[in-house]
N, C-alpha and C. Protein backbone atom coordinates (compact mmCIF):
# COMPACT_ATOMS: atom_id res chain seq x y z
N UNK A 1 -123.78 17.98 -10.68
CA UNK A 1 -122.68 17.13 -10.88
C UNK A 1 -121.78 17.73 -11.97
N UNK A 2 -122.35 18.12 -12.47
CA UNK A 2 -121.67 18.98 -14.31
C UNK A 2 -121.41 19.49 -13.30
N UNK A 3 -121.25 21.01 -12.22
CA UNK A 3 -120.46 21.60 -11.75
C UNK A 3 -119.60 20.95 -11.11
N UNK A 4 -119.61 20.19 -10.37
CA UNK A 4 -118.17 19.44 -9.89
C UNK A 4 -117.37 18.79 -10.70
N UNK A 5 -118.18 18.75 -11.97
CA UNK A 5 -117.09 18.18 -12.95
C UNK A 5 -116.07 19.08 -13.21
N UNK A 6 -117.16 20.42 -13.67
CA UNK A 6 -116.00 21.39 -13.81
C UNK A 6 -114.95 22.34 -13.13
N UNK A 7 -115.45 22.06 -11.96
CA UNK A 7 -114.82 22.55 -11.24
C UNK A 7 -113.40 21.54 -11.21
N UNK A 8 -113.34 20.25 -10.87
CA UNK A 8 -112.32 19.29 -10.72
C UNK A 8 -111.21 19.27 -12.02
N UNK A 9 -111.97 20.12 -13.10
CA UNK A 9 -111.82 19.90 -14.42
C UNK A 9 -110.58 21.02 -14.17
N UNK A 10 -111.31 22.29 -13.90
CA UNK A 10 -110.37 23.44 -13.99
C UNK A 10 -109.40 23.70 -12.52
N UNK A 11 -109.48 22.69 -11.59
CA UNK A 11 -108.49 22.33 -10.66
C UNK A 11 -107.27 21.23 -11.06
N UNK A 12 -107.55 20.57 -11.94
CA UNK A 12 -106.80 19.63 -12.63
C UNK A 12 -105.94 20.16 -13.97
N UNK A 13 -106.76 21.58 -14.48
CA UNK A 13 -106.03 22.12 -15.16
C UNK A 13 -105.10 23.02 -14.56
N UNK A 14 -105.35 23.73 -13.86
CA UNK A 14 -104.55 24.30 -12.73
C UNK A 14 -103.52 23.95 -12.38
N UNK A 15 -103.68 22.50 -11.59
CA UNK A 15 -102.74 21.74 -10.83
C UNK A 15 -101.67 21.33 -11.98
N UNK A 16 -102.24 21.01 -13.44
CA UNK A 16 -101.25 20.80 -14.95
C UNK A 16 -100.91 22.12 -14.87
N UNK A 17 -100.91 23.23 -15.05
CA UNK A 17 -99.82 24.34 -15.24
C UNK A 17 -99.42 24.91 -14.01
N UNK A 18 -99.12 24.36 -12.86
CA UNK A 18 -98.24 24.47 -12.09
C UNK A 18 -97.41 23.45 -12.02
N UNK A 19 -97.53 22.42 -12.22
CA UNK A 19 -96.85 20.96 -12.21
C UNK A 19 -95.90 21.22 -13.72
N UNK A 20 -96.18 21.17 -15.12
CA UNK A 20 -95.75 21.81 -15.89
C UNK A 20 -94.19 22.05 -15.65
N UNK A 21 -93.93 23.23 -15.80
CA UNK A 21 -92.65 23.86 -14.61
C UNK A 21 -91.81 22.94 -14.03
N UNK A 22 -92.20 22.42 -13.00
CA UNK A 22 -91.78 21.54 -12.18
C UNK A 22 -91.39 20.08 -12.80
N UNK A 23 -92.22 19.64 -13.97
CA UNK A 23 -92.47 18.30 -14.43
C UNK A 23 -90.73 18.46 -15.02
N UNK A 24 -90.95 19.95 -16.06
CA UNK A 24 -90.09 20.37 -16.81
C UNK A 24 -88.68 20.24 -16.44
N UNK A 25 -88.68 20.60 -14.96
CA UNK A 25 -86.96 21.23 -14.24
C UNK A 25 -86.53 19.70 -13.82
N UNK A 26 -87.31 18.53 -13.24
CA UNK A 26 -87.57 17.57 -13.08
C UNK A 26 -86.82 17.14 -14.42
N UNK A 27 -87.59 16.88 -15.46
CA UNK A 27 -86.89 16.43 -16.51
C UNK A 27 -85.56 16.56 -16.84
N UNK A 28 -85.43 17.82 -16.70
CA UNK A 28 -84.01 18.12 -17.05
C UNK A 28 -82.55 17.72 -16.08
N UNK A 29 -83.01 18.33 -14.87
CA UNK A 29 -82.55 17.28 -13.58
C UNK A 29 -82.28 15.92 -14.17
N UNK A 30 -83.35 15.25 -14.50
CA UNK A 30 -83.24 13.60 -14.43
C UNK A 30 -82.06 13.90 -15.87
N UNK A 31 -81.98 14.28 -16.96
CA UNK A 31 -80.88 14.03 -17.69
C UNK A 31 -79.58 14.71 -17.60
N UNK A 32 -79.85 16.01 -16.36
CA UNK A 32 -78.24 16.17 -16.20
C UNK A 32 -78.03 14.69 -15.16
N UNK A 33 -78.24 14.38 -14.11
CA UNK A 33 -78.55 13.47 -13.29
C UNK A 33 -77.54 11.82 -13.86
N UNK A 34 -78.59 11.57 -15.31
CA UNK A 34 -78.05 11.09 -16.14
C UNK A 34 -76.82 11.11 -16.83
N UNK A 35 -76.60 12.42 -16.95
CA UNK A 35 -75.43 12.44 -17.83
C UNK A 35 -73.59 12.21 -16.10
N UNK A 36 -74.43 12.47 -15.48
CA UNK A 36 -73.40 12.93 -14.58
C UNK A 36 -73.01 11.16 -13.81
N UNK A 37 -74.52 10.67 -14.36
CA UNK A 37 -73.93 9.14 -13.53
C UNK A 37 -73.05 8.56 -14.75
N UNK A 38 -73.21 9.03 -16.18
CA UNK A 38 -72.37 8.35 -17.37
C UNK A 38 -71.27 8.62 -17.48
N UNK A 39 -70.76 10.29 -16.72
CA UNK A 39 -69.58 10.88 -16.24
C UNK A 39 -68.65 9.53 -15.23
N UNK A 40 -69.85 9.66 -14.23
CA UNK A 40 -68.92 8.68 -12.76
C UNK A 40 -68.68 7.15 -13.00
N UNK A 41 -69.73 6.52 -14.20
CA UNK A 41 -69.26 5.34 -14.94
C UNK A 41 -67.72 5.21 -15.57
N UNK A 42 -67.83 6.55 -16.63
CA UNK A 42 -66.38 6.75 -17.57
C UNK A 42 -65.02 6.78 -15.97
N UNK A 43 -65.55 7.63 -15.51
CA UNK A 43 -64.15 8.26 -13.87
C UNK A 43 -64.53 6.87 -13.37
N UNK A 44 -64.92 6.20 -13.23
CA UNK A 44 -64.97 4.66 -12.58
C UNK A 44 -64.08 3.60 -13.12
N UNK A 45 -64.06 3.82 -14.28
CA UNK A 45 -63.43 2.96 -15.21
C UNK A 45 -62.29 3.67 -15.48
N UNK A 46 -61.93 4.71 -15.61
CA UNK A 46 -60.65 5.40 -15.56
C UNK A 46 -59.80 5.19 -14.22
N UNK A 47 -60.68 5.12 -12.82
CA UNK A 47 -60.22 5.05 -12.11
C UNK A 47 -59.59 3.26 -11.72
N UNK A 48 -59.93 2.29 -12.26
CA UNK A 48 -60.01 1.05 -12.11
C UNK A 48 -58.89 0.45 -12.88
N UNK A 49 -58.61 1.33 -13.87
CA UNK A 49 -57.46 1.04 -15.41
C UNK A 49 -56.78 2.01 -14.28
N UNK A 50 -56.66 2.78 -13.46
CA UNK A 50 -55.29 3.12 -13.21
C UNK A 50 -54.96 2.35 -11.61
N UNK A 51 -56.08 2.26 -11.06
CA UNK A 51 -55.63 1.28 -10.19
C UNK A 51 -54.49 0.31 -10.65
N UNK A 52 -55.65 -0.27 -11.51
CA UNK A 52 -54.89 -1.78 -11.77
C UNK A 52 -52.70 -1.54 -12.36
N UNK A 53 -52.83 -0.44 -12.94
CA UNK A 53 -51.22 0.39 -13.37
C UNK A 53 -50.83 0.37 -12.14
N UNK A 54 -51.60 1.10 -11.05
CA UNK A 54 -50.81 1.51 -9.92
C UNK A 54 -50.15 0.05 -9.19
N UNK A 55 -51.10 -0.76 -9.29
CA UNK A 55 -51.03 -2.29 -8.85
C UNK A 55 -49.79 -2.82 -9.44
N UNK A 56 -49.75 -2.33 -10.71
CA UNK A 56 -48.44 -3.21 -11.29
C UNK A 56 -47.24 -2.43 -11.04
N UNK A 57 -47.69 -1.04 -10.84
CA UNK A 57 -46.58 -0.20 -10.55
C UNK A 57 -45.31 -0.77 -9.40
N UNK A 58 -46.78 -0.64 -8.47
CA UNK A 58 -46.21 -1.20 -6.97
C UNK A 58 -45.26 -2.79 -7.13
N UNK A 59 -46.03 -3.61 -7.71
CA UNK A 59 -45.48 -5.10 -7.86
C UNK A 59 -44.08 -4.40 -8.55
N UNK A 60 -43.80 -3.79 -9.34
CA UNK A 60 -42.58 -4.18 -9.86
C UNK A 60 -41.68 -3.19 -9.03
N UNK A 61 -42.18 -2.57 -8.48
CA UNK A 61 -41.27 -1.35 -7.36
C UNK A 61 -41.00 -2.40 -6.06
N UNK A 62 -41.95 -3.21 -5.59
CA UNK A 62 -41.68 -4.43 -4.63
C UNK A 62 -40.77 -5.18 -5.35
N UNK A 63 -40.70 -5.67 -6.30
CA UNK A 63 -39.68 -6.88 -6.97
C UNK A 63 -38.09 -5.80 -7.25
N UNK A 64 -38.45 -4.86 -7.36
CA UNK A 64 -37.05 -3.74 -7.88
C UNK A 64 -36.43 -3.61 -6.45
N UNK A 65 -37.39 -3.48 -5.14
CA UNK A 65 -36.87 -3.35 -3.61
C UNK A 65 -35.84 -4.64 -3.23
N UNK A 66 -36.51 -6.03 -3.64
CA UNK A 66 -36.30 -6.81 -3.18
C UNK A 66 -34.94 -7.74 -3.94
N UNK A 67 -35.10 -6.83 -5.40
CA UNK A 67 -33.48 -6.81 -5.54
C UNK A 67 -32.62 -6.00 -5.32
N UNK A 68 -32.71 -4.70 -4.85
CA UNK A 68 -31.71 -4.05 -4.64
C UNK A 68 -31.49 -4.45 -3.18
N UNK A 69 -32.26 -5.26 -1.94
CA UNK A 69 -32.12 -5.68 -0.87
C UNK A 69 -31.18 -6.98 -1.19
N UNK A 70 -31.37 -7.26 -1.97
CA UNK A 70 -30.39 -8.97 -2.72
C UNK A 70 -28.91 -8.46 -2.95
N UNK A 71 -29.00 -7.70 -3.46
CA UNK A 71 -27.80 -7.14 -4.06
C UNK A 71 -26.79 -6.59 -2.91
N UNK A 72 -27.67 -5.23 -2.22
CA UNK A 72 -26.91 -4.34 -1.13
C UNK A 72 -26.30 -5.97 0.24
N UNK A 73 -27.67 -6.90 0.30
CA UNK A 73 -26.61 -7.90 1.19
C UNK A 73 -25.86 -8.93 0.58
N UNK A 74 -25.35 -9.20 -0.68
CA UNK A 74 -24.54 -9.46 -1.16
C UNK A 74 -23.01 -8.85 -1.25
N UNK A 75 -23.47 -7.20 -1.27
CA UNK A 75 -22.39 -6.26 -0.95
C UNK A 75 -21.77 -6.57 0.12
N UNK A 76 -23.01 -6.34 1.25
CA UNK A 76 -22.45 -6.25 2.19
C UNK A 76 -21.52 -7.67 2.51
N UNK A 77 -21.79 -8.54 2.25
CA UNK A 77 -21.14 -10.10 2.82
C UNK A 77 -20.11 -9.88 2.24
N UNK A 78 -19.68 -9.47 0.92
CA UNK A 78 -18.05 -9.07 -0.13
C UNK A 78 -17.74 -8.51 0.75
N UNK A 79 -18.20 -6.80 1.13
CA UNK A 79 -17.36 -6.23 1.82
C UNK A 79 -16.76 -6.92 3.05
N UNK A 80 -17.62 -7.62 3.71
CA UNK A 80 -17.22 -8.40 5.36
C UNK A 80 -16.02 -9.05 4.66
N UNK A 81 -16.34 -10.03 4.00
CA UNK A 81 -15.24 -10.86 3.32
C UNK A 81 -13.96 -10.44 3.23
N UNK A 82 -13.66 -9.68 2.30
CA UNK A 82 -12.93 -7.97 2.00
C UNK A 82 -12.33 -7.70 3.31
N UNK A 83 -13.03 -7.81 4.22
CA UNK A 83 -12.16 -7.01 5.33
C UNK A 83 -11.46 -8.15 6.30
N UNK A 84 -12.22 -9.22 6.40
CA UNK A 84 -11.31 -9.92 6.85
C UNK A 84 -10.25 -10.48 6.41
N UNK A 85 -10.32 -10.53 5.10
CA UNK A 85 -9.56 -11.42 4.55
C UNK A 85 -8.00 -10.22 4.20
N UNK A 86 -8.47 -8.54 4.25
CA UNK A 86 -7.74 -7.62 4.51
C UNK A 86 -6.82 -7.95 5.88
N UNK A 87 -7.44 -8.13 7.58
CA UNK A 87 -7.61 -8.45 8.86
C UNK A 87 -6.44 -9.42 8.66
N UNK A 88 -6.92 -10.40 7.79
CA UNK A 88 -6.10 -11.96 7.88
C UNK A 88 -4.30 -11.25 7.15
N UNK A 89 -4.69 -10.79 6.53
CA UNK A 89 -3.04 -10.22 5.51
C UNK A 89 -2.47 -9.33 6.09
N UNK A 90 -3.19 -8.24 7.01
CA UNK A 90 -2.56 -7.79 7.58
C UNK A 90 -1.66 -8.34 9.09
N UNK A 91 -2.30 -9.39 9.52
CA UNK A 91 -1.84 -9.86 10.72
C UNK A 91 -0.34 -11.22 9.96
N UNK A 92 -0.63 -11.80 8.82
CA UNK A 92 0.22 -12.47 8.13
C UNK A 92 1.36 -11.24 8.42
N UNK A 93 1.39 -10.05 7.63
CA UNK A 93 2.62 -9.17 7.46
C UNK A 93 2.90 -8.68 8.63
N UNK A 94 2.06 -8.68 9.74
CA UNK A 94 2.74 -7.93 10.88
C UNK A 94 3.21 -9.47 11.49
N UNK A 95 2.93 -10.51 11.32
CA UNK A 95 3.81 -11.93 12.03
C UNK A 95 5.16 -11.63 11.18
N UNK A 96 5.18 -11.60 9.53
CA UNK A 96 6.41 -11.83 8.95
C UNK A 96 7.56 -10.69 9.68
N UNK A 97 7.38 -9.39 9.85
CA UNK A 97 7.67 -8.07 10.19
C UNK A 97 7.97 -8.83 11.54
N UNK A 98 7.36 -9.10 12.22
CA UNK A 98 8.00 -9.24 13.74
C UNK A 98 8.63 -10.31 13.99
N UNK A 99 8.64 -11.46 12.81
CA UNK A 99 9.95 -12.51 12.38
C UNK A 99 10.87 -12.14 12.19
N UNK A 100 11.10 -11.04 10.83
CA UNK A 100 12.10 -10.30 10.44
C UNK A 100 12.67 -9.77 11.24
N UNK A 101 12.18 -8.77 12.09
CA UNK A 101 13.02 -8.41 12.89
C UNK A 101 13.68 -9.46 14.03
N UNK A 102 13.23 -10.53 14.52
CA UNK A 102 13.42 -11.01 15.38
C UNK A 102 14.80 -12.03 14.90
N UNK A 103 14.99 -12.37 13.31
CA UNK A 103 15.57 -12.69 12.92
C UNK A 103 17.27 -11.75 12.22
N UNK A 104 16.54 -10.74 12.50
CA UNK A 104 17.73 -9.68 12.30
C UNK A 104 18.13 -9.40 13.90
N UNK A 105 17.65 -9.34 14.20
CA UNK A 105 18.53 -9.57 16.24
C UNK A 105 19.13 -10.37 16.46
N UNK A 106 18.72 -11.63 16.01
CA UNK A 106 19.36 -12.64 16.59
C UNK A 106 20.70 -13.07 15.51
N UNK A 107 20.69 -12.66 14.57
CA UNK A 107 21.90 -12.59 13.35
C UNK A 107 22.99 -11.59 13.81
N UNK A 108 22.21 -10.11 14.23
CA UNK A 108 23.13 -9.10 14.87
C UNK A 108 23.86 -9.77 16.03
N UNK A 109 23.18 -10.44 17.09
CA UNK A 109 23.64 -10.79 18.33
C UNK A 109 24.82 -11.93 17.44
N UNK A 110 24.39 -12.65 16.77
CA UNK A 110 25.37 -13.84 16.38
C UNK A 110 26.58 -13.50 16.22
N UNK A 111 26.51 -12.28 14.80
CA UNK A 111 27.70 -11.81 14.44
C UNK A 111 28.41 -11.08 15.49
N UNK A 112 27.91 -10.56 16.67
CA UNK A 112 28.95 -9.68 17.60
C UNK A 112 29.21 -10.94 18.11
N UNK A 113 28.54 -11.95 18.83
CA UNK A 113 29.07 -12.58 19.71
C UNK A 113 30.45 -13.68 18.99
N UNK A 114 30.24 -13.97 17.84
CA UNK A 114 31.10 -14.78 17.11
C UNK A 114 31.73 -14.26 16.01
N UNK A 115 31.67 -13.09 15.72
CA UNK A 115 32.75 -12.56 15.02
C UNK A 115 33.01 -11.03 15.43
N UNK A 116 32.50 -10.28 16.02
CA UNK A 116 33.24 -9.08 16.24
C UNK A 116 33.85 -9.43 17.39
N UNK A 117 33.18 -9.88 18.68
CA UNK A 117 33.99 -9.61 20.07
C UNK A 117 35.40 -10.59 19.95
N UNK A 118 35.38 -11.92 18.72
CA UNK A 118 37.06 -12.68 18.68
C UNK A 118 37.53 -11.69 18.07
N UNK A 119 37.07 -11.27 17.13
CA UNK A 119 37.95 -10.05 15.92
C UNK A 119 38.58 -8.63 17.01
N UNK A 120 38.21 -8.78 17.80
CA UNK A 120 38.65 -7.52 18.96
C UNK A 120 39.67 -8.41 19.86
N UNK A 121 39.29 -9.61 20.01
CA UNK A 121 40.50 -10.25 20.95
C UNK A 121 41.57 -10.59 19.90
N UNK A 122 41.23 -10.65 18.52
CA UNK A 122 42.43 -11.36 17.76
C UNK A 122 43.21 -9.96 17.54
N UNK A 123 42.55 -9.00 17.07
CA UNK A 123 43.28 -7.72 17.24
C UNK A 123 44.14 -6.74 18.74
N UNK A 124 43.60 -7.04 19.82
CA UNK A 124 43.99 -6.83 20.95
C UNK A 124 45.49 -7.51 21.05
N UNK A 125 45.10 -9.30 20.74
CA UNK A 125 46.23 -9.89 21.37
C UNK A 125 47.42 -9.64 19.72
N UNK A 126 46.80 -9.71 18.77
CA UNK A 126 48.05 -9.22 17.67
C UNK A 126 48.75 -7.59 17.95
N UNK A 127 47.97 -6.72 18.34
CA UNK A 127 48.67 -5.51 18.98
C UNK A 127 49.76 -5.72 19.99
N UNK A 128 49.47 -6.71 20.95
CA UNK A 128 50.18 -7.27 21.96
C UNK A 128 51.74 -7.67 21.10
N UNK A 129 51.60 -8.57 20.16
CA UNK A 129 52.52 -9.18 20.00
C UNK A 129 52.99 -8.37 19.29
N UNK A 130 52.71 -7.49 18.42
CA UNK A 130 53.36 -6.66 17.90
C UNK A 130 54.39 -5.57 18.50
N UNK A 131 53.62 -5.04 19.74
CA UNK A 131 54.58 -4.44 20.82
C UNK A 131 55.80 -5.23 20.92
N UNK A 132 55.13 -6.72 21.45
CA UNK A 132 56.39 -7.41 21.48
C UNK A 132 57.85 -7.37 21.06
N UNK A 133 57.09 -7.86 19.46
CA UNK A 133 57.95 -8.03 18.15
C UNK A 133 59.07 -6.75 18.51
N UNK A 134 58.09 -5.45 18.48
CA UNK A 134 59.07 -4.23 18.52
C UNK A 134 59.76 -3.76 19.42
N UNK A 135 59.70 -4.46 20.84
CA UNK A 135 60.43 -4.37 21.86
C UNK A 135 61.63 -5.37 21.52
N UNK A 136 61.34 -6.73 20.82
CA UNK A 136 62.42 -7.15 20.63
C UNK A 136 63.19 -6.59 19.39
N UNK A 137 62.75 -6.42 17.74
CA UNK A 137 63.07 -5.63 17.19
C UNK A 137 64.65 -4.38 17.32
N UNK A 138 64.05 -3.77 18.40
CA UNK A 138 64.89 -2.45 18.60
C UNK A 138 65.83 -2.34 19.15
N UNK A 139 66.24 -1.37 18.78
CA UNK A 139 68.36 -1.11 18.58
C UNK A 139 67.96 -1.23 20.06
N UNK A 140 69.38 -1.55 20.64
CA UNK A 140 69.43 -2.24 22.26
C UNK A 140 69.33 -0.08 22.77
N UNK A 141 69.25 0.16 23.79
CA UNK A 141 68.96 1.79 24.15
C UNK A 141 70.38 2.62 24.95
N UNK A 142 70.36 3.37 24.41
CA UNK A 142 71.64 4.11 25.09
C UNK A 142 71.89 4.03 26.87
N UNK A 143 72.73 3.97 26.99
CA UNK A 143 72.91 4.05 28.29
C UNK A 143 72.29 5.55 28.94
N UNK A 144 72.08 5.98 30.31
CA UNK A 144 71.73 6.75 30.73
C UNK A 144 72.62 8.03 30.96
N UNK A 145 73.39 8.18 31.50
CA UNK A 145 74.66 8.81 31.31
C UNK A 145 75.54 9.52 30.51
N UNK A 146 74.87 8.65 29.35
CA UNK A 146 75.80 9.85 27.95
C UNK A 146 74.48 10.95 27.79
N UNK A 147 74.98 11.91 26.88
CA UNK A 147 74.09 12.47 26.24
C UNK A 147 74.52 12.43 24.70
N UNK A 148 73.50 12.94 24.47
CA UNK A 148 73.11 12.82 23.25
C UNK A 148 73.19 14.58 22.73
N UNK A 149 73.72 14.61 21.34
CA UNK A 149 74.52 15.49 20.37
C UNK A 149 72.57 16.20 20.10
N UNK A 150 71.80 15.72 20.06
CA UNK A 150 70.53 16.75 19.70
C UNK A 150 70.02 17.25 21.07
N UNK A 151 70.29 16.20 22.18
CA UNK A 151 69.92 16.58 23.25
C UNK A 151 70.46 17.68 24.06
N UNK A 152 71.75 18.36 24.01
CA UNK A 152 72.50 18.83 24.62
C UNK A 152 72.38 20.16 24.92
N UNK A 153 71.45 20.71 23.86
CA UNK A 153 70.63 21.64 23.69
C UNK A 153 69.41 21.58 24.44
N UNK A 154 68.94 21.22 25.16
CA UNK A 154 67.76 20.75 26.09
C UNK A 154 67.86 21.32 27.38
N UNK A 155 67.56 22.07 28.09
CA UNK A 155 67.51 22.59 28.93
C UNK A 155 66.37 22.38 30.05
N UNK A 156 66.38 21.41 30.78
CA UNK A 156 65.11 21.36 31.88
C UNK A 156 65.37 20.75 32.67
């Protein structure tokens, strides 16, 4: 029995300096192991503090969207506004413009029909009478038969 003691004895010592080694790399393993899960704790928590930034990032980039969407259709409704109300002034000045003129035609037509075309008959028929005047006017006319002292010189 003493031999199987010793024998188990110096198999157990054995099996301790091969294990040894192993126990050893084991150990060290388990505290890089360690150190690397205290690493992914710290990057966990780094990563969670920037989430949560990115989170607020976003919220205020959503609230910054949703006013410049406030704003640009506010623009836009001015500008519509703006243009009609451009639309509306321009159709006002093209009514006044096509009054104006319509009112300068009918002033032109007035004045020919009631003062130039009498002013042409009052002048026509005063030419008339003026002929008149100067037919009556004038020295009574030589008879046909005589001649005349500038005429006598006349040859035709």
């Amino acid at each position: 029995m003493a031999v199987y003691a010793n024998r188990a004895m110096k198999t157990v010592n054995r099996l301790e300096e091969k294990l040894d080694p192993i126990i050893t790399r084991a150990t060290a393993l388990s505290e890089q192991g360690q150190a690397i899960a205290v690493q992914g704790r710290q990057i966990a928590e780094q990563f969670n503090v920037m989430t949560g930034h990115l989170s607020t990032a976003t919220g205020h980039l959503a609230e910054s969207a949703a006013l410049i969407k406030e704003e640009v259709r506010g623009l836009t409704m001015l500008a519509d506004e703006t243009a009609n109300m451009a639309r509306e002034k321009v159709q006002i000045v093209s009514r006044a413009i096509d009054t104006t003129h319509e009112r300068v035609a009918t002033t032109t037509e007035f004045i020919q029909t009631k003062v130039i075309e009498p002013a042409r008959e009052l002048a026509a028929v005063l030419a008339g009478v003026r002929r008149g005047l100067e037919v009556l006017v004038a020295p009574a006319p030589t008879p046909i038969n005589t001649s005349y002292a500038d005429e006598e010189m006349f040859i035709g």
